[in-house]
Every structure is written in structure tokens, then in C-alpha cells.
Protein backbone atom coordinates (compact mmCIF):
# COMPACT_ATOMS: atom_id res chain seq x y z
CA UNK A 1 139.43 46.39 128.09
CA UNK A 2 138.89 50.48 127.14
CA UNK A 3 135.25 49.26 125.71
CA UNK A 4 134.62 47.93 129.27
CA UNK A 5 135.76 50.80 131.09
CA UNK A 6 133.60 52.91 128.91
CA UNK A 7 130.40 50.39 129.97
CA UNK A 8 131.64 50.80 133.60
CA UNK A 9 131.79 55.04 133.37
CA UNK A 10 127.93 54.70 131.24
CA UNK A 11 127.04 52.70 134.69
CA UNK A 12 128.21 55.40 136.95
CA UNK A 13 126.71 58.24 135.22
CA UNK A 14 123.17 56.46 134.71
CA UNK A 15 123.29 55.82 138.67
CA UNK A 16 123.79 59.91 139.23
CA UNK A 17 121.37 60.52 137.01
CA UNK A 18 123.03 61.82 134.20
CA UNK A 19 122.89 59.09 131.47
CA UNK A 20 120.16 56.93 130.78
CA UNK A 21 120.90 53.82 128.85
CA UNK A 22 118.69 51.49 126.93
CA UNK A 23 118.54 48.27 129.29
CA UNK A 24 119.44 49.80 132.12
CA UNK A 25 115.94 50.75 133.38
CA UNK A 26 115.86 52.82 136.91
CA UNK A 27 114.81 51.04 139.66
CA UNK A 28 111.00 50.37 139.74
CA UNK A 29 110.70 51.95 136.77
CA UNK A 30 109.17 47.66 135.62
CA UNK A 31 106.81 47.44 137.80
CA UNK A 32 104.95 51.44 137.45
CA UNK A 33 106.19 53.19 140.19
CA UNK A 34 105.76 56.98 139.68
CA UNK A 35 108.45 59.38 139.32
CA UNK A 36 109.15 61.60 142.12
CA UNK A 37 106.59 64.00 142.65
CA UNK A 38 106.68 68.02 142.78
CA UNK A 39 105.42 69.95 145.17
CA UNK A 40 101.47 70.74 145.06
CA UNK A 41 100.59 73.71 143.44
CA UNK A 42 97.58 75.15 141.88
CA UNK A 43 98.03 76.61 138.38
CA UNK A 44 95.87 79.89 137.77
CA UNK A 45 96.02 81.79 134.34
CA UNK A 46 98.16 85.17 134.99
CA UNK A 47 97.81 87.11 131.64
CA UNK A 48 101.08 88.20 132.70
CA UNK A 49 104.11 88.46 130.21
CA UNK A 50 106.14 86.40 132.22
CA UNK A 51 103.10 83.83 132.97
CA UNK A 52 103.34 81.26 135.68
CA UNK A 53 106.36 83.33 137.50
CA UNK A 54 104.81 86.86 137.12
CA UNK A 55 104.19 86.67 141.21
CA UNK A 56 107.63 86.11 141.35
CA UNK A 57 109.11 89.07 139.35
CA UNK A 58 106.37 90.96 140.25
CA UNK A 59 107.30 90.89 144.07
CA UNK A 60 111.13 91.79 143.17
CA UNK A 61 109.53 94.97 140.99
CA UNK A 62 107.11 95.56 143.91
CA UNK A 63 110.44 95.43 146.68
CA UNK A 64 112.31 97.94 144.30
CA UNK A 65 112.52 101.47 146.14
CA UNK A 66 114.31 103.75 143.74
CA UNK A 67 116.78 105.52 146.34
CA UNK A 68 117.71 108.42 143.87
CA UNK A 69 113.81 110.38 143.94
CA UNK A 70 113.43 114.07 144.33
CA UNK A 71 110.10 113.59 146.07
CA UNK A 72 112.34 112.37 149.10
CA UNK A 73 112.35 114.82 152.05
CA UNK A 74 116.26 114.05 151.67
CA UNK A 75 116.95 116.16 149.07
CA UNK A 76 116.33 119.86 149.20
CA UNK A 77 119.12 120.95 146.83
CA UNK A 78 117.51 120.95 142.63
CA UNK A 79 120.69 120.65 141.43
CA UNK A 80 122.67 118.78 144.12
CA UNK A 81 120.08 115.75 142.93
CA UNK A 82 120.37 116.64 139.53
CA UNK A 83 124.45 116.22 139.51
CA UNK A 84 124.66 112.61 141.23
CA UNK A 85 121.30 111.64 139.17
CA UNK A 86 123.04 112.04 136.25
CA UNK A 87 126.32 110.88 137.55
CA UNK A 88 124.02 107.62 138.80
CA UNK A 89 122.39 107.42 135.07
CA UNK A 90 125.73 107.20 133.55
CA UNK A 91 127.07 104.57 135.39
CA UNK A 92 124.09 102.45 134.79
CA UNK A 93 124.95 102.83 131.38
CA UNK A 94 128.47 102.04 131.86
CA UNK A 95 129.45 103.84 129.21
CA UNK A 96 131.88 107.12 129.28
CA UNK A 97 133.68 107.07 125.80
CA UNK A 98 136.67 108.83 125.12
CA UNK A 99 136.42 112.71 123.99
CA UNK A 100 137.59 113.05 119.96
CA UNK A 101 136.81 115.70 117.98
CA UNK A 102 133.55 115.83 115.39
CA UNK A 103 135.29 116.30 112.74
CA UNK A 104 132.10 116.93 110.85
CA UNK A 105 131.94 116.69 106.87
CA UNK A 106 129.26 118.10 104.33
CA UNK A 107 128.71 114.65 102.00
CA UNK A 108 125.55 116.09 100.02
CA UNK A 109 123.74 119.44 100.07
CA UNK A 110 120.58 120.71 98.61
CA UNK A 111 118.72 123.86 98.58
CA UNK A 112 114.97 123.02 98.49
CA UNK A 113 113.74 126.39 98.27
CA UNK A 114 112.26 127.26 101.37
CA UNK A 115 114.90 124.94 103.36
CA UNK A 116 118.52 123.55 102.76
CA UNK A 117 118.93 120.15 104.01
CA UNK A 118 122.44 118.64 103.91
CA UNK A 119 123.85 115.34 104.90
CA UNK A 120 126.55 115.52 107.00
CA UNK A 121 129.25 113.00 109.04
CA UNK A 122 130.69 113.51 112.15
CA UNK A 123 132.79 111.43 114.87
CA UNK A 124 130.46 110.40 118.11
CA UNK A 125 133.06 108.61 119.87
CA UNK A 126 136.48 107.12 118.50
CA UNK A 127 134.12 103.93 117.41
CA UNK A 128 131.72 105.61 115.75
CA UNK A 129 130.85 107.77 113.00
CA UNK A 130 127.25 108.67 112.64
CA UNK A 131 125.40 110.01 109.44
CA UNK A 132 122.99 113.47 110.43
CA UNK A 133 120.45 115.25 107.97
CA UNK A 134 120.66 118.96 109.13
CA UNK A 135 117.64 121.43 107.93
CA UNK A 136 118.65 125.33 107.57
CA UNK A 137 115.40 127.44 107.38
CA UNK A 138 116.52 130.06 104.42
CA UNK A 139 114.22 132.94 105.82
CA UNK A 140 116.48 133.43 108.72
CA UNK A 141 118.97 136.29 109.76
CA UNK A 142 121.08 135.32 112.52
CA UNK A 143 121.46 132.77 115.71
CA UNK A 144 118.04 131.58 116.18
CA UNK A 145 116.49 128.09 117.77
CA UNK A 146 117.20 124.36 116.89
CA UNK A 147 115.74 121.20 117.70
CA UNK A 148 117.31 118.01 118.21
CA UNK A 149 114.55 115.48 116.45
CA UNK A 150 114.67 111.52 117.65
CA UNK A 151 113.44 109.16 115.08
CA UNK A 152 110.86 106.22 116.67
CA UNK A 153 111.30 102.72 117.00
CA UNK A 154 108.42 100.88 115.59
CA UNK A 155 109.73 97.58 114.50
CA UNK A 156 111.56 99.45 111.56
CA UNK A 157 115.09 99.28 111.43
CA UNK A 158 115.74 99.73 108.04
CA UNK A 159 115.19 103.53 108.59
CA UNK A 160 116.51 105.66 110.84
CA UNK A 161 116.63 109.36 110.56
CA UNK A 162 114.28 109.33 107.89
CA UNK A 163 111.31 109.12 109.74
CA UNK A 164 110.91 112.50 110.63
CA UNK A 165 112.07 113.71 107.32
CA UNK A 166 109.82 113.64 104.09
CA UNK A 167 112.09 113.99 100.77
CA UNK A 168 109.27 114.32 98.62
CA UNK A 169 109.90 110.79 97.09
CA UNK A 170 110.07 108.34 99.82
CA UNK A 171 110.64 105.12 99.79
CA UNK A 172 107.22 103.04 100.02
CA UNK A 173 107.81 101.68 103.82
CA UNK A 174 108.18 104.88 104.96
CA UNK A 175 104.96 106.29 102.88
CA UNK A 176 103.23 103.72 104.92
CA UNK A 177 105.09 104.25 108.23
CA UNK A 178 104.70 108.48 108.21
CA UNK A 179 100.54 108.15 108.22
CA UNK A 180 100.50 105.40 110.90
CA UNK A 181 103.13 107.04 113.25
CA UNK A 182 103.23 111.05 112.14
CA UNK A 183 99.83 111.24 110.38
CA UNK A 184 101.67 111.60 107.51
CA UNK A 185 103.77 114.84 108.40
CA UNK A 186 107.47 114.28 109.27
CA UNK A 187 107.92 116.14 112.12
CA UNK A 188 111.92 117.20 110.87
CA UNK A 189 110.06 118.84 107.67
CA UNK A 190 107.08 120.38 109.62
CA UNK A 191 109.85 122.01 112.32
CA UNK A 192 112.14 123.68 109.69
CA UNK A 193 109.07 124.86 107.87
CA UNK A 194 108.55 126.98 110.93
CA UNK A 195 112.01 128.28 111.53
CA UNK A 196 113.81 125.96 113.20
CA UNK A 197 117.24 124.22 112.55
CA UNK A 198 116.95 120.52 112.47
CA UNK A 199 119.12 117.51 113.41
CA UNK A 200 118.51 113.96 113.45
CA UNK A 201 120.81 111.31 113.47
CA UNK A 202 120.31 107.37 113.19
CA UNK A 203 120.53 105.80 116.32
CA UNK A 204 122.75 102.89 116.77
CA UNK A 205 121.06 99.70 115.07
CA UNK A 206 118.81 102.25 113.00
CA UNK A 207 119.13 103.29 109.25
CA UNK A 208 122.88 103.30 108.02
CA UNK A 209 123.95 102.08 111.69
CA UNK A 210 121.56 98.78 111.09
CA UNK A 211 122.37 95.31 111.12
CA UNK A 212 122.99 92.90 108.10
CA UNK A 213 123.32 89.45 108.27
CA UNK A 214 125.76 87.24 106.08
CA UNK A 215 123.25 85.42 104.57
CA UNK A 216 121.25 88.59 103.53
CA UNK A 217 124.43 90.23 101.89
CA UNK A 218 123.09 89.78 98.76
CA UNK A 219 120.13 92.74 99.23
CA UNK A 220 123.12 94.88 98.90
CA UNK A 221 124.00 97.92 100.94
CA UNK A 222 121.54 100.74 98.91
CA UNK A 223 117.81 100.91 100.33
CA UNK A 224 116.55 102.78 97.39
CA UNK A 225 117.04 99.61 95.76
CA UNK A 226 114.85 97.36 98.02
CA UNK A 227 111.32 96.57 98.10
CA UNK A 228 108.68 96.85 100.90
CA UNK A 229 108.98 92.45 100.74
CA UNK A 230 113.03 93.36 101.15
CA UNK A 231 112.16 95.99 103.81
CA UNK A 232 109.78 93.29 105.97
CA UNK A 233 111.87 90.61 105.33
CA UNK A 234 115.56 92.73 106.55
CA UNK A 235 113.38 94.33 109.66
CA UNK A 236 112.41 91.32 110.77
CA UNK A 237 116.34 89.96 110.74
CA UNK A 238 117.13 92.96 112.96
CA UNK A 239 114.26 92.72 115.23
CA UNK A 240 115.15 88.68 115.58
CA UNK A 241 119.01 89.82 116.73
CA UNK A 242 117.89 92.62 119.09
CA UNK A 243 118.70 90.56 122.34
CA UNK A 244 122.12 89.52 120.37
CA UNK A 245 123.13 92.90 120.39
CA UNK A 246 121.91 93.61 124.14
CA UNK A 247 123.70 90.35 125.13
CA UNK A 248 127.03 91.65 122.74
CA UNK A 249 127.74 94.87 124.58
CA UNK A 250 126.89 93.24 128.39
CA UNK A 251 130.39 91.84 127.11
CA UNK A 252 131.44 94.71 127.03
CA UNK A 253 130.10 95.95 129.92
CA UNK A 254 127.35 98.50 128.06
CA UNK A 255 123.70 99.17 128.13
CA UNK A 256 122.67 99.94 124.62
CA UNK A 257 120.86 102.95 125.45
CA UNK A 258 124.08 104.59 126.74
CA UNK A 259 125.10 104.54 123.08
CA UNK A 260 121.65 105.89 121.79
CA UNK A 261 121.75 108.62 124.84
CA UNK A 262 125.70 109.57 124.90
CA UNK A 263 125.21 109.65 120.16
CA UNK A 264 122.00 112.06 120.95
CA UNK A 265 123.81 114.52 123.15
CA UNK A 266 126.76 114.52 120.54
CA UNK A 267 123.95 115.53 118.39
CA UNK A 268 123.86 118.85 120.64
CA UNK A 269 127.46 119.16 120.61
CA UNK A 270 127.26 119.21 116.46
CA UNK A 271 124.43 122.00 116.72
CA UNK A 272 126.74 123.92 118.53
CA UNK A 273 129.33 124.24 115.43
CA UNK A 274 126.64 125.37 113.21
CA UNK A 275 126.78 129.55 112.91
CA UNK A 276 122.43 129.62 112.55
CA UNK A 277 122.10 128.08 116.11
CA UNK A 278 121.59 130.07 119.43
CA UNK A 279 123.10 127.94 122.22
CA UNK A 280 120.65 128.87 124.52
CA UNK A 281 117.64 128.05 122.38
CA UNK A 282 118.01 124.05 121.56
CA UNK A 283 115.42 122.12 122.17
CA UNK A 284 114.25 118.26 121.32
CA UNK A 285 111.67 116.08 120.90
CA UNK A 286 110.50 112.53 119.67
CA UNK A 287 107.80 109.92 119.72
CA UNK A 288 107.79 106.28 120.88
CA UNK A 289 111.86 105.32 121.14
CA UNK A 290 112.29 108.98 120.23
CA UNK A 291 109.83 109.61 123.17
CA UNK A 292 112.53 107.43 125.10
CA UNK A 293 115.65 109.42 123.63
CA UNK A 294 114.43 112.92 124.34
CA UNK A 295 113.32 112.08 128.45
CA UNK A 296 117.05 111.04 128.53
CA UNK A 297 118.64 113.88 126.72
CA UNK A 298 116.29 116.18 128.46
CA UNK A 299 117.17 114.57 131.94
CA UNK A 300 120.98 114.34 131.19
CA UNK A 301 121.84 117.82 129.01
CA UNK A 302 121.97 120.88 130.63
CA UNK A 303 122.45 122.35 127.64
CA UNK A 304 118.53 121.45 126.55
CA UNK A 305 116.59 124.45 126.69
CA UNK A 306 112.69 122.76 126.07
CA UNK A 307 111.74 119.51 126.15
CA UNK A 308 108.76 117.99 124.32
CA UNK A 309 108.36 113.58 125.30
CA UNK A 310 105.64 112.01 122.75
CA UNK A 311 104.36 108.44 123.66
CA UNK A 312 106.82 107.39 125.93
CA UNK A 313 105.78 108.14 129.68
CA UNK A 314 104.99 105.86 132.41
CA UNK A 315 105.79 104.73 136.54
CA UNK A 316 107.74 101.10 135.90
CA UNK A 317 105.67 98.83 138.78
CA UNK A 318 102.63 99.01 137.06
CA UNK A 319 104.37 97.63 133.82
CA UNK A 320 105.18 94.52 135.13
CA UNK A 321 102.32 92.71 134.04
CA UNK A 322 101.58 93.09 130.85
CA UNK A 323 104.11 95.51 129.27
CA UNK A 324 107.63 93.98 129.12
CA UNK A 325 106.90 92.45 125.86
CA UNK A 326 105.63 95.66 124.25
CA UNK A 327 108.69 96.91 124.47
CA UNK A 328 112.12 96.84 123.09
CA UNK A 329 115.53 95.92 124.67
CA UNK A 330 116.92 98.88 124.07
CA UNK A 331 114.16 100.30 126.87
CA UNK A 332 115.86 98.69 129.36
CA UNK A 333 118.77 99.83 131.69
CA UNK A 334 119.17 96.62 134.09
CA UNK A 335 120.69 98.88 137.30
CA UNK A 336 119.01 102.33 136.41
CA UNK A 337 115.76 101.96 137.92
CA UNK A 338 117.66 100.95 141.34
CA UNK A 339 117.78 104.81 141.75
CA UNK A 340 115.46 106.16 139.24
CA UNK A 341 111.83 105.91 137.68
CA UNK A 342 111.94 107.36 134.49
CA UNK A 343 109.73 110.31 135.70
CA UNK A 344 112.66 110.97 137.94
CA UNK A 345 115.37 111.00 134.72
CA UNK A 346 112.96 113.33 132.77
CA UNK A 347 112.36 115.51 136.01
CA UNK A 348 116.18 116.27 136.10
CA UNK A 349 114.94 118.49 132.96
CA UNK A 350 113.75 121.20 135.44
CA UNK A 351 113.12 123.97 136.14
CA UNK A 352 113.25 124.60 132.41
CA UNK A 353 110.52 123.93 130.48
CA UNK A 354 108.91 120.46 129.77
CA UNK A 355 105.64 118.72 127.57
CA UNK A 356 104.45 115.19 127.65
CA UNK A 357 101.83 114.15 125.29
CA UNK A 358 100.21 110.29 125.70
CA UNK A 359 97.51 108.75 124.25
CA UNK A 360 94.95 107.56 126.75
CA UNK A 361 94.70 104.43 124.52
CA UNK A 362 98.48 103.79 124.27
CA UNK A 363 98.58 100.12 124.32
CA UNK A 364 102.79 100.43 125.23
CA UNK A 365 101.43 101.53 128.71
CA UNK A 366 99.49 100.93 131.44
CA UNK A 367 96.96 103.87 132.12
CA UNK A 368 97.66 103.71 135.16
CA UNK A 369 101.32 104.32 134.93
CA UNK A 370 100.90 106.69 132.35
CA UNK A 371 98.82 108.92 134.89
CA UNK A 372 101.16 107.94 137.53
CA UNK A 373 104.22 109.53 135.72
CA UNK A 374 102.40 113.05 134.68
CA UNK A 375 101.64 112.86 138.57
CA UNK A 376 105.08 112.58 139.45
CA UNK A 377 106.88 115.34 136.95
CA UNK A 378 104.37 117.36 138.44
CA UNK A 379 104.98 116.82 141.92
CA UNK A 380 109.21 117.26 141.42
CA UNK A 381 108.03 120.64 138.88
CA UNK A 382 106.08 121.85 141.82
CA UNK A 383 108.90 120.96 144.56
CA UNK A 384 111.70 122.66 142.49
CA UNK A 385 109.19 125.99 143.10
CA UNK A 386 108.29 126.19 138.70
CA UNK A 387 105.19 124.11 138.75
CA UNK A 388 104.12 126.42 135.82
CA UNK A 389 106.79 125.00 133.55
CA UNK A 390 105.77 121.21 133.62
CA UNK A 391 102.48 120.96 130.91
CA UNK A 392 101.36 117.18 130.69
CA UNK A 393 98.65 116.16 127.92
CA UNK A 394 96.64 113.54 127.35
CA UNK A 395 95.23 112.54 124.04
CA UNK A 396 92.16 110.05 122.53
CA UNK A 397 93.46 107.20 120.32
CA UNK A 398 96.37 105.22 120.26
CA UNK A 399 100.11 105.40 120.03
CA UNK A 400 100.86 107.91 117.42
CA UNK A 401 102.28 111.24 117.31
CA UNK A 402 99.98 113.27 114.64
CA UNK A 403 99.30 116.79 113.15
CA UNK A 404 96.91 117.76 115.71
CA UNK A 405 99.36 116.81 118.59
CA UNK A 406 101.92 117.87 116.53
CA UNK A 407 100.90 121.29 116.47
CA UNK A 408 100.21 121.84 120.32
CA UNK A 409 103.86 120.65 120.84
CA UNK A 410 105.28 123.23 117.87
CA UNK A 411 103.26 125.98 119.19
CA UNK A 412 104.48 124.94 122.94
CA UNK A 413 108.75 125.29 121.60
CA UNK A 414 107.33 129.05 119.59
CA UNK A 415 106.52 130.09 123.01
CA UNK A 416 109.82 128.61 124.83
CA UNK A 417 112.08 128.92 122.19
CA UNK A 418 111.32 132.05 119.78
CA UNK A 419 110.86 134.55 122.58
């Protein structure tokens, strides 16, 4: 009897469509008839990222009218739009941790002659505890300036703050990844070299903050110990669980950049405690994701005195086509650009004084948008009555952040941040 009832419920599915059962062939399926047609439409290539329903997002992207813009007649107040921008910016994130204290600790110190670079912990939120390399120039009496430096992306996660630091013996990936991305200058070991204190910390997924899977356990903790095969092989496990972690903290509500941006300006608070720093003479910069990290911190911290974005400037609408997938999850901030284009975050920066370098051959970017943004930061420099303070660069080659480029950006902070 329960065997036929169980024949009778197969029945019932297979007529709503849900279970198809040998011998019980739909009707007209014996004799040919076709299945039900779609509607007619005429397939076109799109060399779109999203392909065959790029017209589709693209029309939702092209609807979008950020409402939050300080090119709109409606605001006249600077810093009336720069308090609810920011206010706007966090709650996109959705992320406001609760205050603790620092707490930061020394773990490893070493005077390097014309620098002393120590290693130090210190409490970002009551979750976290991040690990910071902080450079002291020796030849220096006094409060003087500081920069906050944010590490790149680049597909490497095995390496955070390191990027921008050379230690003289580095490990082998990061030989390789300081000529393609720096030209094979640090930019954390070039900046102390000229005076400045240094910070850099390892955003969260990066370097000691990375991801390890169970089944790669046995690599062990230590990096020194792995080799470039290890390095590919343990990057390519974190790049594979990026959208994990994006989908992990929607749970909780979170954008992962409001980590990255809320860690960074912690980053300023730990400056702060250190007796070599002027307050009123911090500045930051960064290429690619650090590019990304410093228009935030710039836009968000009033307490950033100069501003210097590296390969990491565009208008959104023209990215739609072909530049979703050149980028990484932690670029996007689902509600943010309902009020703001990134040019308007970075703008929030003014009237003090900001650089953006971009390569015209950036293949992260459309050209278009990339020309479109400079146009922008202008226009809001100009508006806020300091058009003098905005300087936007462009640069031949591809997405890199090199000695040449370097240099124009080290000489810009002299002039902003030594006077």
C-alpha cells in the first residue's frame, strides 16, 4: 500500500512538472512535438563582463543618479556635504565598531642605521588585533610628518604590509612582486629614507590577517618557510574564497571595505601615540587596493593632512562593461554608489591638498572614466574655491606605481608636508 502511494505522489509531481519518470513520457513527447518555445531573440556578442545581460545591468548602472554630489547646485555648504557624505559612507559600510583602547605593544625592534623599524600590535576594534611595521627616521629632532602607507592588492594575499617595505632579504614572491608593482623600490623604505614616519598595517584578508584553509594546514603558519610554488598555490586558495568572505560578513550585515577603511583610520589613531609625529602633518598614500584605501581614508579622515591616490581612479558607469571582473570584491560597496561616485568620496578630502597619478594604459580602467574622475575632483576642488590644491597626473604604461612616479608624489608630500 505505502509503495503505491509513493507511485501515486511520483504521478502528481511528474504532471506539475517537477519529476520526470522513466515510462512516463510527457504528452507528445512520442510522436516529436517540440518543447515549448522561448521568445525570439537575436543573440549579438557583447564583450561585456556580464555577456548576454550586460544591456540589462547596464541600464540599472545607466538609471543610477548618485544623490549625495557636490557638483549639485543643492549644496553650497563644503563641509555641510562633507559631514552627511561621510555619515552616508559609513552606513553603506554598516559597520561602526565599538571604541577600545590600542593598547599597542613593541613585539620586535631594530635599528637599521639610518632608520628603526619596529613591529608593533595594537587593538583595531574589540575583534581585531592588527600587526603594523612602524619606520622612525633617526636624523630627526622633534614632531615632524608621517605617512600612513596602504599595501596593493594584486592577487597576493600571502603578503600584506610587506609590500611597501624592503628588509633587505625578502622573500622571493615579493622580489618578483616589488619590480612589477613598485619598480623595485618599496615605497615604506623610500618614504622613511626621506624623513618621514611610516605605518602600514595588513589589511583584513592580507599578510598575518590571511586566510588558511583546513586542508592547507599543513604549510604551517611561518612564510619564511614557504616557497614561491607554496606562495602561488596558498594565493590562489584565498583569491578562490574572496566572494566567501564578502558573502560571510553580508551575514553580518558588513561590507568588507568598512573593515579595510575603519583598520586604516585606526592606523592614524596609532600615529597619534607616537612622540616623532606632528598631528597636523599625516599624510597617506597607496597604489592599486592601496590606491582604493587612501581615496577612502582621505575622503573619511579629517585628520589627513595630504593625500596622494596611485592607480585607483575612475567615474563607475563607464565600468560597466568591461571592468567588473578586473576587480576585486573588496572594491565594491553594494549601497555606496546610491549617493556617491568615488570621485565624490575622494573629493570630501578638500580643500586640503590632493594627487592622483594613473596610467593612461591602466587596463583596471576605462580611459574614459579615468579622465572622467580627474574631471570631476577638479570641478568639486574648483567649487570649494582651492582649485590650486587638486594636481591630477597622467602617466604612459600600465598599472604600476614606479620610481619615476614615485618621486613626483614624494616631492608633492615635501612641499605639503615639510613646510
Amino acid at each position: 500500500m505505502n509503495e503505491l502511494r509513493g507511485i501515486n505522489r511520483r504521478r502528481a509531481l511528474t504532471a506539475l512538472g517537477a519529476v520526470p519518470i522513466a515510462g512516463l513520457a510527457p504528452q507528445g513527447a512520442e510522436d516529436g512535438a517540440a518543447a515549448p518555445s522561448d521568445q525570439p531573440r537575436e543573440l549579438t556578442p557583447m564583450e561585456a563582463d556580464m555577456g548576454a545581460l550586460y544591456p540589462d545591468t547596464e541600464r540599472l548602472v545607466a538609471a543610477n543618479r548618485p544623490s549625495h554630489s557636490f557638483l549639485d547646485s543643492r549644496f553650497q555648504s563644503l563641509e555641510g556635504w562633507k559631514r552627511r557624505g561621510r555619515e552616508l559612507a559609513w552606513e553603506s559600510f554598516g559597520y561602526r565598531p565599538a571604541s577600545v583602547d590600542l593598547d599597542p605593544k613593541v613585539v620586535d625592534r631594530q635599528d637599521l642605521g639610518e632608520f628603526v623599524r619596529e613591529k608593533v600590535l595594537f587593538s583595531t576594534t574589540p575583534q581585531f588585533r592588527v600587526a603594523a611595521y612602524v619606520h622612525i627616521p633617526k636624523n630627526r629632532t622633534g614632531r615632524g610628518p608621517a605617512i600612513v602607507d596602504l599595501h596593493s592588492h594584486g592577487g597576493m594575499f600571502l603578503f600584506g604590509k610587506e609590500k611597501v617595505i624592503d628588509f633587505g632579504r625578502n622573500h622571493p614572491a615579493m622580489t618578483v612582486y616589488h619590480k612589477g608593482n613598485y619598480g623595485g623600490r618599496p615605497t615604506t623604505t623610500a618614504l622613511v629614507r626621506r624623513g618621514y614616519v611610516v605605518v602600514t598595517i595588513d589589511a583584513f584578508m592580507f599578510g598575518e590577517r590571511r586566510l588558511i584553509m583546513d586542508e592547507d594546514l599543513k604549510y604551517g603558519w611561518e612564510r619564511s618557510r614557504y616557497s614561491v610554488e607554496d606562495v602561488k598555490h596558498l594565493n590562489a586558495r584565498c583569491a578562490s574564497k574572496e566572494d566567501t568572505l564578502a558573502k560571510s560578513l553580508t551575514l553580518a550585515g558588513i561590507a568588507w571595505n568598512g573593515i579595510v577603511a575603519w583598520d586604516d583610520m585606526r592606523a592614524v589613531d596609532y600615529l597619534l601615540t607616537r612622540p616623532e609625529v606632528d598631528p597636523k602633518r599625516i599624510g597617506c598614500v597607496g597604489v592599486s587596493f592601496g590606491g582604493y584605501r587612501t581615496l577612502f581614508l582621505a575622503g573619511l579622515d579629517e585628520r589627513i593632512a595630504a593625500a596622494c591616490v596611485v592607480g585607483f581612479m575612475s567615474t563607475i558607469k563607464p565600468m560597466a562593461r568591461r571592468h567588473i571582473d578586473t576587480h576585486s570584491w573588496v572594491h565594491f560597496v553594494p549601497s555606496l554608489h546610491r549617493y556617491m561616485d568615488w570621485p565624490d568620496v575622494v573629493g570630501m578630502m578638500a580643500p586640503k591638498p590632493l594627487m592622483v597619478q594613473q596610467c593612461r594604459q591602466d587596463g583596471l580602467f576605462p580611459l574614459t572614466g579615468m579622465r572622467e574622475s580627474l574631471e570631476r575632483i577638479a570641478a568639486v576642488y574648483e567649487k570649494a574655491g582651492v582649485k590650486t590644491h587638486f594636481d591630477g597626473r597622467f602617466y604612459d604604461g600600465g598599472h604600476r606605481f614606479d620610481v619615476p612616479m614615485q618621486e613626483d608624489a614624494f616631492d608633492w608630500f615635501d612641499r605639503h608636508l615639510k613646510a
